[in-house]
N, C-alpha and C. Protein backbone atom coordinates (compact mmCIF):
# COMPACT_ATOMS: atom_id res chain seq x y z
N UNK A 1 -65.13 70.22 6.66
CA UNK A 1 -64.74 71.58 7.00
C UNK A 1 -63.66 72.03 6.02
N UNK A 2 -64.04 72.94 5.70
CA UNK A 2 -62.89 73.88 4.57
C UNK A 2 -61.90 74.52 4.99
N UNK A 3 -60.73 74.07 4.83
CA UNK A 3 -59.51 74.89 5.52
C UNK A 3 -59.13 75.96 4.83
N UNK A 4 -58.72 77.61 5.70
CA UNK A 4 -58.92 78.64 4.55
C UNK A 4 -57.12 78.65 4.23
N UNK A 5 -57.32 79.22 3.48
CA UNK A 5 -55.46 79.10 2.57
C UNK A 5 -54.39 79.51 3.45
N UNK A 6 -54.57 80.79 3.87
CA UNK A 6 -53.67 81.10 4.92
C UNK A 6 -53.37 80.48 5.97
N UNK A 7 -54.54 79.43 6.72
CA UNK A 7 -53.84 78.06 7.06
C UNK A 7 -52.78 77.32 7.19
N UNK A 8 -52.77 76.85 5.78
CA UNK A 8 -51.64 75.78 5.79
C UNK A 8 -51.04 75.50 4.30
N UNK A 9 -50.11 75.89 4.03
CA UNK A 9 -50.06 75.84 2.59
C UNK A 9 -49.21 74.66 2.50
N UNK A 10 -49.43 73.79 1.49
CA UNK A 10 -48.94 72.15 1.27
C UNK A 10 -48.30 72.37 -0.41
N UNK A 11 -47.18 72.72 -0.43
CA UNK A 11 -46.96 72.57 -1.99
C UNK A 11 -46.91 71.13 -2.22
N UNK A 12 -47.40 70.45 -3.28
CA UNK A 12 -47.96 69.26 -3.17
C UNK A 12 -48.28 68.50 -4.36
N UNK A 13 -49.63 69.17 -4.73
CA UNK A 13 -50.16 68.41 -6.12
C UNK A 13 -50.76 69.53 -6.23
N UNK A 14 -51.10 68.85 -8.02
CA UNK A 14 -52.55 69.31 -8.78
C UNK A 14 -52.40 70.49 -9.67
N UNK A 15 -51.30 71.20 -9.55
CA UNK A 15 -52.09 72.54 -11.06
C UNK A 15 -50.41 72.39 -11.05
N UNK A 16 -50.49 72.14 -12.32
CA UNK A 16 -49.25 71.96 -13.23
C UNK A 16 -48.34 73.49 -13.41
N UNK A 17 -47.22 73.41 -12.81
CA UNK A 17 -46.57 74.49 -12.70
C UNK A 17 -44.78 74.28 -13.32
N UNK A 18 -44.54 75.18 -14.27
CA UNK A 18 -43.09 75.20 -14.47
C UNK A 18 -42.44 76.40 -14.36
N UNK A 19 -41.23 76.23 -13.70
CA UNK A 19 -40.16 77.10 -13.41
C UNK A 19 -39.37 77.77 -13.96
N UNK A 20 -38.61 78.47 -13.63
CA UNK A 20 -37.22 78.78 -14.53
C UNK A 20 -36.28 79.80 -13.34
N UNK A 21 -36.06 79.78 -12.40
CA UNK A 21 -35.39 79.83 -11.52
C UNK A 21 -34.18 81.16 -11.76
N UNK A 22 -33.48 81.93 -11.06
CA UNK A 22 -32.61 82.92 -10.82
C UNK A 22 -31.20 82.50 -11.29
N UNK A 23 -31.06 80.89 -10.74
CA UNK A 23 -29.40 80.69 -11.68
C UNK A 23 -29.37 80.02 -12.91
N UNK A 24 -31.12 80.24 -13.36
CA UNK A 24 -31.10 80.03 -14.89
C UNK A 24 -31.10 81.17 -16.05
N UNK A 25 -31.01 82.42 -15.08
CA UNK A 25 -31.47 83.56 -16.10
C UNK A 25 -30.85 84.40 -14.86
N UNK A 26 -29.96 85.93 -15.67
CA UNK A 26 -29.58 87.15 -15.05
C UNK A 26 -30.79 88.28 -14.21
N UNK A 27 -30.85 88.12 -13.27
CA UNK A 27 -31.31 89.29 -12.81
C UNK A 27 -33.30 88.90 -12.92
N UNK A 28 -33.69 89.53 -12.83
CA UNK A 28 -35.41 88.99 -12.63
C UNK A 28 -36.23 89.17 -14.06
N UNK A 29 -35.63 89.17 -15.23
CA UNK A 29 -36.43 89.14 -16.51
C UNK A 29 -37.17 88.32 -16.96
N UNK A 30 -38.65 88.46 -17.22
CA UNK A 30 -39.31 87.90 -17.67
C UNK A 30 -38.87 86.90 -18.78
N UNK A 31 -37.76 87.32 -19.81
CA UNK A 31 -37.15 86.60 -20.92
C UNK A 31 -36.14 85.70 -20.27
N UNK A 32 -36.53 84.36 -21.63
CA UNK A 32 -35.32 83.05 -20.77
C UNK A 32 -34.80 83.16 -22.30
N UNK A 33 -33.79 82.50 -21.81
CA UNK A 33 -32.55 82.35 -22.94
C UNK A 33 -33.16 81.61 -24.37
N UNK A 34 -32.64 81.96 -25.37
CA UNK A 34 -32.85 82.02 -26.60
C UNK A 34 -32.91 80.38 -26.65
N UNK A 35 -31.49 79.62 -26.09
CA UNK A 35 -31.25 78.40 -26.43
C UNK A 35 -32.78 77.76 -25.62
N UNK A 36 -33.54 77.89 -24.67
CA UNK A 36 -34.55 77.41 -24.53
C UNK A 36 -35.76 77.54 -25.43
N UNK A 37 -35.57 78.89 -26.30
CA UNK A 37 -36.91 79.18 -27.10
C UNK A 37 -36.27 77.64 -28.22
N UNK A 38 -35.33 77.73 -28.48
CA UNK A 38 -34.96 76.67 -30.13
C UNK A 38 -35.06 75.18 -29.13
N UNK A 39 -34.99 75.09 -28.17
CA UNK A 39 -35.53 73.42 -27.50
C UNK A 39 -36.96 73.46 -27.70
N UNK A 40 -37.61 74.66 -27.08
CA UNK A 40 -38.94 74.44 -26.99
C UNK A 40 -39.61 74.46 -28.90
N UNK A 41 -38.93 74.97 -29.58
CA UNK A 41 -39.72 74.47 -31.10
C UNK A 41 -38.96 73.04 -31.31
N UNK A 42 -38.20 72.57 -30.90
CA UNK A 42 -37.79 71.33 -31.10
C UNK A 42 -38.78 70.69 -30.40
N UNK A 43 -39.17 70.49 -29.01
CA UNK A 43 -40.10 69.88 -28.52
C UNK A 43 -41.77 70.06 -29.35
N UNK A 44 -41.83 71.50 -29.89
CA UNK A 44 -43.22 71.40 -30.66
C UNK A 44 -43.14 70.69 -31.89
N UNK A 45 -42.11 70.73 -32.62
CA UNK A 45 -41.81 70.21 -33.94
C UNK A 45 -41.92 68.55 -33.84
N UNK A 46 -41.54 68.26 -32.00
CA UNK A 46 -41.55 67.00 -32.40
C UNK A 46 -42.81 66.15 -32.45
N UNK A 47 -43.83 66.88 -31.52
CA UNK A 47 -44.69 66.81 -31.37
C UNK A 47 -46.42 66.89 -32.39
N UNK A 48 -45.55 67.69 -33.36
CA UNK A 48 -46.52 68.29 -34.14
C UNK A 48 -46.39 67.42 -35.78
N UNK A 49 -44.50 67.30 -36.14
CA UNK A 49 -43.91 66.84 -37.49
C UNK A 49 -43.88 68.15 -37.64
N UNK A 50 -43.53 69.11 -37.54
CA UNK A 50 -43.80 70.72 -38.35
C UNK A 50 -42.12 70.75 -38.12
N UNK A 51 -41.23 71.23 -39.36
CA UNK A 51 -40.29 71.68 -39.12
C UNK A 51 -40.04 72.90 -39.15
N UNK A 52 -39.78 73.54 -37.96
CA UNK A 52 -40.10 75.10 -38.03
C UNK A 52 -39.03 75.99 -37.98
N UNK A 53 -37.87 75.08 -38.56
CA UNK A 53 -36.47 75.52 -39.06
C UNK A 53 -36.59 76.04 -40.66
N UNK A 54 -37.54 75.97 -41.25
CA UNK A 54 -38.18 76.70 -42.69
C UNK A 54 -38.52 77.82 -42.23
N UNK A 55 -39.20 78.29 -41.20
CA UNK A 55 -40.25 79.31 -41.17
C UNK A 55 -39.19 80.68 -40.32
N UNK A 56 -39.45 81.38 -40.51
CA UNK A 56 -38.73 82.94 -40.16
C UNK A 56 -39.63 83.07 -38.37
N UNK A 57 -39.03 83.49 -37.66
CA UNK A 57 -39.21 83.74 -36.40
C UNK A 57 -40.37 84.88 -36.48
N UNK A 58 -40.94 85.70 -36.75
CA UNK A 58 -42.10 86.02 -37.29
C UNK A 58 -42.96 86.09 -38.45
N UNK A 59 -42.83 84.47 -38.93
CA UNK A 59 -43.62 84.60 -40.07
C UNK A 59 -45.00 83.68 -39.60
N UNK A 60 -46.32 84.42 -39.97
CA UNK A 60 -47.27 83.49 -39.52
C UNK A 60 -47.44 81.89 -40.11
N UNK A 61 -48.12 81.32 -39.08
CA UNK A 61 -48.32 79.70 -39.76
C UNK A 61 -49.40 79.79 -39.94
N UNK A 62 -49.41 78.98 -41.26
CA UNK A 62 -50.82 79.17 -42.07
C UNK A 62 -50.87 77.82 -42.69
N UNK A 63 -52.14 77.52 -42.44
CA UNK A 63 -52.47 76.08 -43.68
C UNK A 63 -51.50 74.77 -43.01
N UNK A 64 -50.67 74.63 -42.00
CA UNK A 64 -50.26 73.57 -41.70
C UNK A 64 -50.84 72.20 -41.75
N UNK A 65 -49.94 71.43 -42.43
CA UNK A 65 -50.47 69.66 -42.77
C UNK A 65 -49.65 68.94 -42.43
N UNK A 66 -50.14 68.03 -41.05
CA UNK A 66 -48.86 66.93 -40.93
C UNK A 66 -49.58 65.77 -40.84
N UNK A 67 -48.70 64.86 -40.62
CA UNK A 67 -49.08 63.59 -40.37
C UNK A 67 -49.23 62.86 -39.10
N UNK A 68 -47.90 63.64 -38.19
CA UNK A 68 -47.52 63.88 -37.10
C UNK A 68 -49.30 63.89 -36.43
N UNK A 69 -48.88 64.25 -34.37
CA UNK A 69 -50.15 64.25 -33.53
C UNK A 69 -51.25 65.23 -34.49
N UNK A 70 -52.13 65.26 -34.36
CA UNK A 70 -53.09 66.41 -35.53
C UNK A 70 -53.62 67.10 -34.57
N UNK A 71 -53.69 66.39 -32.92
CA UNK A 71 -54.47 67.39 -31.79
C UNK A 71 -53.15 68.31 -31.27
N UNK A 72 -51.97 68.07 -31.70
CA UNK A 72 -51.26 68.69 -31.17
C UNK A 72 -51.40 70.53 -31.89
N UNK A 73 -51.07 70.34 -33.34
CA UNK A 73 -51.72 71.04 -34.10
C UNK A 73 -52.78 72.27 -33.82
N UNK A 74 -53.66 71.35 -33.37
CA UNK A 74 -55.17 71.69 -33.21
C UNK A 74 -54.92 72.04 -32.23
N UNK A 75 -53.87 72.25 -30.81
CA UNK A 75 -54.15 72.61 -29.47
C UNK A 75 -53.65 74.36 -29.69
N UNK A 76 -52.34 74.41 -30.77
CA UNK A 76 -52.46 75.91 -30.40
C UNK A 76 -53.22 76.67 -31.85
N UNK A 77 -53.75 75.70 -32.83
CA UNK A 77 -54.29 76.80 -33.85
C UNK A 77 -56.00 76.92 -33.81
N UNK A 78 -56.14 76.41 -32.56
CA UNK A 78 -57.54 76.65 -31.59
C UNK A 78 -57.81 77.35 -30.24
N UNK A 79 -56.80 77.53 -29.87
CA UNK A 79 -56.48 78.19 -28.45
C UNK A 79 -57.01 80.01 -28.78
N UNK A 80 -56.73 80.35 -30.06
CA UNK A 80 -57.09 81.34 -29.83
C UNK A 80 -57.48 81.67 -31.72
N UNK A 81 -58.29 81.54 -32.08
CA UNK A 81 -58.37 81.00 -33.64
C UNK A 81 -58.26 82.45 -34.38
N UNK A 82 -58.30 83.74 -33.59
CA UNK A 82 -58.25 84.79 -34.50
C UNK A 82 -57.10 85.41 -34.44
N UNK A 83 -56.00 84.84 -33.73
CA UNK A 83 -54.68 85.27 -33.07
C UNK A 83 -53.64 85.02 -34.80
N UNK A 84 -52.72 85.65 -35.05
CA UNK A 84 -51.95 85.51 -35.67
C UNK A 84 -50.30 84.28 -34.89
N UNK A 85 -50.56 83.65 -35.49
CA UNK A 85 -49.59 82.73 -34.91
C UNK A 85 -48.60 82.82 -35.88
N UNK A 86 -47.32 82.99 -34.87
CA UNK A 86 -45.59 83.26 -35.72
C UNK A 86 -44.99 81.73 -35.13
N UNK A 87 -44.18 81.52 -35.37
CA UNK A 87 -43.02 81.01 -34.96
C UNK A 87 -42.72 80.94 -33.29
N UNK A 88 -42.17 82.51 -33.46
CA UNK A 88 -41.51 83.10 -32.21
C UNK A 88 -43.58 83.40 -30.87
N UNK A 89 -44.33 83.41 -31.12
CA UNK A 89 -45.20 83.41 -30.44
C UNK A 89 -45.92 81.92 -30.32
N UNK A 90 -45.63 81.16 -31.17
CA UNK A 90 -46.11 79.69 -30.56
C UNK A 90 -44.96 78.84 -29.52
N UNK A 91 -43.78 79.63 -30.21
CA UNK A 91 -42.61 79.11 -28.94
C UNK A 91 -42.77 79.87 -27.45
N UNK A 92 -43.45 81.06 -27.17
CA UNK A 92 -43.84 81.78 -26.53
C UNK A 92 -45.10 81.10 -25.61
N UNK A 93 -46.34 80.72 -26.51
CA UNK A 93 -47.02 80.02 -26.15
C UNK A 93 -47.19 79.11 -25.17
N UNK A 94 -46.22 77.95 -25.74
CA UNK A 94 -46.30 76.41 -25.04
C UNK A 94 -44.89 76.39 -24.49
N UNK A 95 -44.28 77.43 -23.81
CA UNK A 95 -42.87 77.99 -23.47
C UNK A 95 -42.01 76.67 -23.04
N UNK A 96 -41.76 76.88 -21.60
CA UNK A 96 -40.56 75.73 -21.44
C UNK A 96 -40.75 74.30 -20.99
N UNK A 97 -40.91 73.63 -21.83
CA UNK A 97 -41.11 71.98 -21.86
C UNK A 97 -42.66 71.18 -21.38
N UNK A 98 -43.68 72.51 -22.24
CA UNK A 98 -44.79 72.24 -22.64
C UNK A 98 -46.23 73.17 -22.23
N UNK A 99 -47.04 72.90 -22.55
CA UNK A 99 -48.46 73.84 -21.97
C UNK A 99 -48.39 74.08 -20.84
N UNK A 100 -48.78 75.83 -20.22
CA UNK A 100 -49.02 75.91 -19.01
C UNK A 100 -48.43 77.46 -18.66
N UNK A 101 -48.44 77.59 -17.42
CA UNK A 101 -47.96 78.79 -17.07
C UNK A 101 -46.31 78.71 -16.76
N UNK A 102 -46.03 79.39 -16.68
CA UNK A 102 -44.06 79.69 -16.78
C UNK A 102 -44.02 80.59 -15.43
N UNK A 103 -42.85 79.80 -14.11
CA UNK A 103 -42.72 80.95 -13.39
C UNK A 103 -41.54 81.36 -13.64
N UNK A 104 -40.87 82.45 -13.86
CA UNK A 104 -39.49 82.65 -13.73
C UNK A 104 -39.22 84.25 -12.91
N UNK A 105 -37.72 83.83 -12.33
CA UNK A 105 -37.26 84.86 -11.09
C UNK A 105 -36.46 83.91 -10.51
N UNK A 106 -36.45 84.86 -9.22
CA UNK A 106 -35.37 84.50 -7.90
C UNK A 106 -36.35 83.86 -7.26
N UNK A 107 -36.02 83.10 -6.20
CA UNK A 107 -36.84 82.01 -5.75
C UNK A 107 -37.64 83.11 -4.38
N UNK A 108 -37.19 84.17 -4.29
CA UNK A 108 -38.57 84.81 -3.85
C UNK A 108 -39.48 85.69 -4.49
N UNK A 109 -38.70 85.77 -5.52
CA UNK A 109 -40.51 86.02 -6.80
C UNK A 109 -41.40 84.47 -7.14
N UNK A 110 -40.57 83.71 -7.26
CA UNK A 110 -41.30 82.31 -7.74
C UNK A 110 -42.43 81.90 -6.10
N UNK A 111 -41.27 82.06 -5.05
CA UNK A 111 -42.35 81.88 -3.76
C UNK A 111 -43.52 82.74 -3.84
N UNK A 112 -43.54 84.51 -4.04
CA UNK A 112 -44.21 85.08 -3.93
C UNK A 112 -45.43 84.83 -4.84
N UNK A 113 -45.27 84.18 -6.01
CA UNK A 113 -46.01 84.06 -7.12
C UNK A 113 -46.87 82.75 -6.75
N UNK A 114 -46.30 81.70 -5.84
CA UNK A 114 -46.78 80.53 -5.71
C UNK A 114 -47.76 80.98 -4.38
N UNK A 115 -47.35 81.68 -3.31
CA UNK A 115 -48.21 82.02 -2.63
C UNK A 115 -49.54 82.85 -2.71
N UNK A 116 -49.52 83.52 -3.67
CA UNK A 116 -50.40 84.40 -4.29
C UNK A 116 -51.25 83.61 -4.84
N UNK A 117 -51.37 82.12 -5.64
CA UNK A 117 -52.27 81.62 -6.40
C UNK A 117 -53.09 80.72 -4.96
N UNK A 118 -51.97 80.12 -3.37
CA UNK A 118 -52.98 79.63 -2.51
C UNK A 118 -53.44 80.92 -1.88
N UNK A 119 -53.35 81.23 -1.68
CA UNK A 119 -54.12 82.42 -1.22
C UNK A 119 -54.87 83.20 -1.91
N UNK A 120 -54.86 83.31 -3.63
CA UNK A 120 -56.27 83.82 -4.19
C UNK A 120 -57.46 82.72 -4.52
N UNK A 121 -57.11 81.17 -4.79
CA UNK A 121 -57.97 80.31 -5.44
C UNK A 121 -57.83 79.25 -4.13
N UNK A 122 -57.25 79.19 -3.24
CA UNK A 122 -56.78 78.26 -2.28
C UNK A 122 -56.36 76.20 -2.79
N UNK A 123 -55.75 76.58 -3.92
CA UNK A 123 -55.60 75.40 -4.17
C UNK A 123 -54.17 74.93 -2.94
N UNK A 124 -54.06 73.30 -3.27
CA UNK A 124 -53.90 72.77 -2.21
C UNK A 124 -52.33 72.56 -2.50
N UNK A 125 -51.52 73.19 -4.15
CA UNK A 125 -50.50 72.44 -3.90
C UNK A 125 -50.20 72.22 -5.54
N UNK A 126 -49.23 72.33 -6.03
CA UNK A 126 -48.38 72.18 -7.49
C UNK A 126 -47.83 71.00 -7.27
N UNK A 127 -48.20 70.97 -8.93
CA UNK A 127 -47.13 69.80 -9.49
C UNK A 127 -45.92 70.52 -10.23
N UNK A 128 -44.72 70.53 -10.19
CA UNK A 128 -43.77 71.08 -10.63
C UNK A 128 -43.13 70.39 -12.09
N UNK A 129 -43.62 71.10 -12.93
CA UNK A 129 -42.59 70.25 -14.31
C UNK A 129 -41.29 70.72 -14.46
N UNK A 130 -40.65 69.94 -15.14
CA UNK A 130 -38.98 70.75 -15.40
C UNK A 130 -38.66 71.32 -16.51
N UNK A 131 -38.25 72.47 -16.48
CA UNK A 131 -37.66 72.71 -17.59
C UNK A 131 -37.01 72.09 -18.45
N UNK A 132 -35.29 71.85 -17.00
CA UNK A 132 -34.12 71.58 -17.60
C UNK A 132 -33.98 70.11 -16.38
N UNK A 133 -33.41 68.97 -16.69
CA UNK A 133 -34.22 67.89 -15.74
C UNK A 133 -33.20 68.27 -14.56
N UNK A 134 -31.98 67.95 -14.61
CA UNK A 134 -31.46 67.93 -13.28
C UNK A 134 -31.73 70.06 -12.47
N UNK A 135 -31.14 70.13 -13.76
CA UNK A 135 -31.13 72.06 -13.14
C UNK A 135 -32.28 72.78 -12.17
N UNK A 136 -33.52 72.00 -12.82
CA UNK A 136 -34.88 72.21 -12.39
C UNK A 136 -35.45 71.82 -10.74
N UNK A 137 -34.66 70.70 -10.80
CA UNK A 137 -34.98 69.75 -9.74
C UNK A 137 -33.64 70.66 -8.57
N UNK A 138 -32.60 70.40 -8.61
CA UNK A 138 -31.79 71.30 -7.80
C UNK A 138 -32.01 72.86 -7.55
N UNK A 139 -32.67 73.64 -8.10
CA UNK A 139 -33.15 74.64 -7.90
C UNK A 139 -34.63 74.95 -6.66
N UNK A 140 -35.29 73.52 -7.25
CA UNK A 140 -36.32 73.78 -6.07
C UNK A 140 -35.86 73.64 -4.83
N UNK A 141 -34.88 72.74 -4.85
CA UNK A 141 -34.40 71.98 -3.38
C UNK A 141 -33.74 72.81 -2.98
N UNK A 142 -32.81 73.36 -3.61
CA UNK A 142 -31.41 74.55 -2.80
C UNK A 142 -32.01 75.89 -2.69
N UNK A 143 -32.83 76.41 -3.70
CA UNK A 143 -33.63 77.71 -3.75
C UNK A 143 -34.60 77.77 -3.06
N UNK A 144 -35.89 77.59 -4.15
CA UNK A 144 -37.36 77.44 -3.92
C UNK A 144 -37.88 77.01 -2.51
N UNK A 145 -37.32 75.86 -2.04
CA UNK A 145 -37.80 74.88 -1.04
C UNK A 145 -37.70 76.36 0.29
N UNK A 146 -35.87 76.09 0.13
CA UNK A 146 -35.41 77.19 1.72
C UNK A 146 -36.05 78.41 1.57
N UNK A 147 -36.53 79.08 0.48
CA UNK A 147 -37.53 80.15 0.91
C UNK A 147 -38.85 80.31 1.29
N UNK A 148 -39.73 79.00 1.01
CA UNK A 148 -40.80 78.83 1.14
C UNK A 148 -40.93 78.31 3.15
N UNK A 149 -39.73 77.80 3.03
CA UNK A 149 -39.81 77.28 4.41
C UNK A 149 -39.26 77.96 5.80
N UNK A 150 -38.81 79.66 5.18
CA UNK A 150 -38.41 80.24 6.24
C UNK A 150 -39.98 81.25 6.21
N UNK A 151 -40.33 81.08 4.97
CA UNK A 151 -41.72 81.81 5.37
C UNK A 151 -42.81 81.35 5.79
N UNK A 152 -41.90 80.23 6.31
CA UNK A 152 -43.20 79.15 7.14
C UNK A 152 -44.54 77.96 6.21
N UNK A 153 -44.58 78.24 5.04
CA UNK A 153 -45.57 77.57 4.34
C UNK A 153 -44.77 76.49 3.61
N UNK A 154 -44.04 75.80 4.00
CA UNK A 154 -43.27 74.52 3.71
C UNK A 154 -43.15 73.44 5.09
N UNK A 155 -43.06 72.64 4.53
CA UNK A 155 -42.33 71.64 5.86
C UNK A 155 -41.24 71.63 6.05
N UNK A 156 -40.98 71.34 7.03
CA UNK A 156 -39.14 70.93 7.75
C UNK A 156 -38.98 69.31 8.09
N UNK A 157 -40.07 69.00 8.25
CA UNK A 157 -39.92 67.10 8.58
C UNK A 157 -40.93 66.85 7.97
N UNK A 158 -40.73 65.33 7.91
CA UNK A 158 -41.52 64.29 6.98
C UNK A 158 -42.46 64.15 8.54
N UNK A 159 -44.05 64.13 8.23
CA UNK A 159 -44.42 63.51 9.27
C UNK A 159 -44.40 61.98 9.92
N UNK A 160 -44.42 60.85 10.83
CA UNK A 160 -44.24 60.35 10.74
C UNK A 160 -45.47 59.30 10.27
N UNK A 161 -44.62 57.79 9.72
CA UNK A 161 -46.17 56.52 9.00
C UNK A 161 -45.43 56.71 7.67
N UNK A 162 -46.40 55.52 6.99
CA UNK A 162 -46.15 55.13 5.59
C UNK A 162 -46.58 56.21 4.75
N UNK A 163 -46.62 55.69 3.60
CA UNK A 163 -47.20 57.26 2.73
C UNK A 163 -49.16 55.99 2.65
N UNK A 164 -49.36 55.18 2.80
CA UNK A 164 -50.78 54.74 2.73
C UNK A 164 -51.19 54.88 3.97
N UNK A 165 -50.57 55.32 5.49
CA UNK A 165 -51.20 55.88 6.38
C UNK A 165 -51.27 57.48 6.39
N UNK A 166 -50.53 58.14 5.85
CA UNK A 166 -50.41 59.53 5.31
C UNK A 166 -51.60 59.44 4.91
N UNK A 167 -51.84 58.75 3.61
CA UNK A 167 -53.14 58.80 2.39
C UNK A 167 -54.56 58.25 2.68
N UNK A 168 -54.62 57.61 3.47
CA UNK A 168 -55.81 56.65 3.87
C UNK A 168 -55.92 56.76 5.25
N UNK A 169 -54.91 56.46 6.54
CA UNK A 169 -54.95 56.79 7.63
C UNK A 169 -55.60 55.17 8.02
N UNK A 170 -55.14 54.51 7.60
CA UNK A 170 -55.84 53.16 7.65
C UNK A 170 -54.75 51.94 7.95
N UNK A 171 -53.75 52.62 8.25
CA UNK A 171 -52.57 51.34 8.97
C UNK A 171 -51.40 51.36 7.76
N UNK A 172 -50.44 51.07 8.34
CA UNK A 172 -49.26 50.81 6.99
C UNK A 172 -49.33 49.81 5.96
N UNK A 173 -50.44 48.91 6.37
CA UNK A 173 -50.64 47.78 5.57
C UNK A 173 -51.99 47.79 4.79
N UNK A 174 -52.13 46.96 3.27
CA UNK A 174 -53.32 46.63 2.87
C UNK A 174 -53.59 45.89 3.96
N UNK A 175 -55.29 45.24 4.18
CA UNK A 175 -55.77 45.12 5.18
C UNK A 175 -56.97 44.19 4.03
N UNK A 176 -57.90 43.06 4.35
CA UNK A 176 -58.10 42.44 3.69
C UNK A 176 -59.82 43.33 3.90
N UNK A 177 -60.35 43.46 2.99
CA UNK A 177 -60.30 42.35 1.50
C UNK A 177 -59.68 42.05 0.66
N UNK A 178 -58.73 43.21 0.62
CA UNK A 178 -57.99 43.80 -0.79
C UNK A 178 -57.17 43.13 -1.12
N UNK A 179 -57.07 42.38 -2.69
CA UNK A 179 -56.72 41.03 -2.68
C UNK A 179 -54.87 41.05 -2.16
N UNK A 180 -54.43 42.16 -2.45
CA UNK A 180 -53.12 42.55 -1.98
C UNK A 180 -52.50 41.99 -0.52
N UNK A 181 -53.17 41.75 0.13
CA UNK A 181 -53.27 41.59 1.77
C UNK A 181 -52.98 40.35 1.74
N UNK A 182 -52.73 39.02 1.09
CA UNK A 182 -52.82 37.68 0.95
C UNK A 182 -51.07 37.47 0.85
N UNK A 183 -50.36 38.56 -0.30
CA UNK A 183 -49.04 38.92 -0.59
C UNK A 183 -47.69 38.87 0.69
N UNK A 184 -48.19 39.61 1.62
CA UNK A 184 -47.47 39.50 2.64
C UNK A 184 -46.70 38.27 3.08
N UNK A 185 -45.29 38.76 3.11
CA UNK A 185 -44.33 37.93 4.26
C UNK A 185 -45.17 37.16 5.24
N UNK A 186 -45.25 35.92 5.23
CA UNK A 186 -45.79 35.75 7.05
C UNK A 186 -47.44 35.35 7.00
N UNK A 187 -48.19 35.58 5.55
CA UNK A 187 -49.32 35.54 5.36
C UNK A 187 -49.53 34.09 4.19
N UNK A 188 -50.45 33.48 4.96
CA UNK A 188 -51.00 32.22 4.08
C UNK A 188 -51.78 32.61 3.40
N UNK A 189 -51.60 32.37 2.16
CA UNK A 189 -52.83 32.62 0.83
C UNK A 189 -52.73 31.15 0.31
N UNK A 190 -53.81 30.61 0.03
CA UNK A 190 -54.69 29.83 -0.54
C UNK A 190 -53.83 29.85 -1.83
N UNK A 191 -53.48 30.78 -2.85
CA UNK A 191 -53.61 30.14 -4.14
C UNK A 191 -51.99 29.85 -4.10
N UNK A 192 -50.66 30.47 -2.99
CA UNK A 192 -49.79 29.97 -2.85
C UNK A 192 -49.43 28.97 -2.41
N UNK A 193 -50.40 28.13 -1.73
CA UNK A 193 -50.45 26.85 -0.70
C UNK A 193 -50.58 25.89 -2.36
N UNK A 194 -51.79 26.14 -3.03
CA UNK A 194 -52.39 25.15 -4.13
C UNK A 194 -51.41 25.10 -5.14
N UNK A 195 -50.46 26.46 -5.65
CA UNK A 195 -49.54 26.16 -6.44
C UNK A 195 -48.02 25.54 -6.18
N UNK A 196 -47.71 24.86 -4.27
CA UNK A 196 -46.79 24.55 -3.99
C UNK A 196 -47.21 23.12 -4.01
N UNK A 197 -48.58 22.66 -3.70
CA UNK A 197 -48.89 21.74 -3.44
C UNK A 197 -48.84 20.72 -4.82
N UNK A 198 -49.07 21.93 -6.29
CA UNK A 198 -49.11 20.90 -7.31
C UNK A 198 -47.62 20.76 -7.89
């Protein structure tokens, strides 16, 4: 049975999502700070060997040769092969700390934006990348989280069980066959008996 979105929304897993949060940027602008555009060509440069401290912030790239990843290369001068690619639009591109979509706002534009994708495609749930590692991570928790959860489509408690009765629903323990099940405290396995014995 198919559960419909408005249901139950589980932020969770599966479609790769990055942030950029309200006490990372003034007021609700689409634009993030400059010092993130020069990380993010540092992260492509590193990725690619391209040093793109030569090239003018709109000058197109043309003819690039590295030695560096070559699919990395190939991921944005194929993405759109008739596009004029600058500098300042491939940093644009693969924005803050890699491929993908960029949310940025106050954590009730970022909620509103996250609710809008379960409720048009009903996926089940983001994976959150970070921008900035700690900044990123404290933002969901102090921001993001408390708005999602006064609008009801978050949790407030952990349910209770292991996370392999969460996942399987099959007891807190491997359970035999699985050679794992032999491991246990309290459990006789055969090849621990034969290697005490020799």
């Amino acid at each position: 049975m198919t559960q419909k979105a408005d249901e139950n929304i589980n932020i969770l897993a599966f479609s790769r999502r990055r942030l950029l949060s309200q006490s990372n940027l003034s007021g609700e602008s689409e634009e993030w700070p400059g010092d993130y555009r020069q990380a993010t060509l540092a992260l492509i440069s590193g990725w690619t060997g391209i040093d793109f401290g030569q090239y003018r912030p709109d000058q197109v790239l043309k003819y690039l040769h590295t030695n560096a990843i070559q699919s990395a290369v190939e991921a944005f001068s194929t993405a759109d092969p008739n596009r004029q690619w600058t500098v300042e639009a491939l940093a644009d591109w693969v924005g803050i700390g890699g491929f993908g979509p960029l949310l940025v706002g106050s954590a009730e534009t970022v909620a509103d934006e996250l609710q809008s994708w379960v409720e048009e495609t009903d996926v089940d749930g983001f994976n959150l990348a970070y921008a900035v590692t700690h900044e990123t991570f404290r933002d969901v928790v102090e921001l993001l989280i408390p708005e999602l959860q006064t609008r009801g489509v978050f949790k407030q408690d952990y349910r209770e069980g292991t996370l392999r009765e969460k996942l399987f629903g099959a007891g807190p323990r491997l359970t035999a066959p699985h050679p794992g099940a032999d491991y246990r405290r309290g459990v006789r396995n055969d090849v621990g008996a034969k290697e005490t014995a020799a």
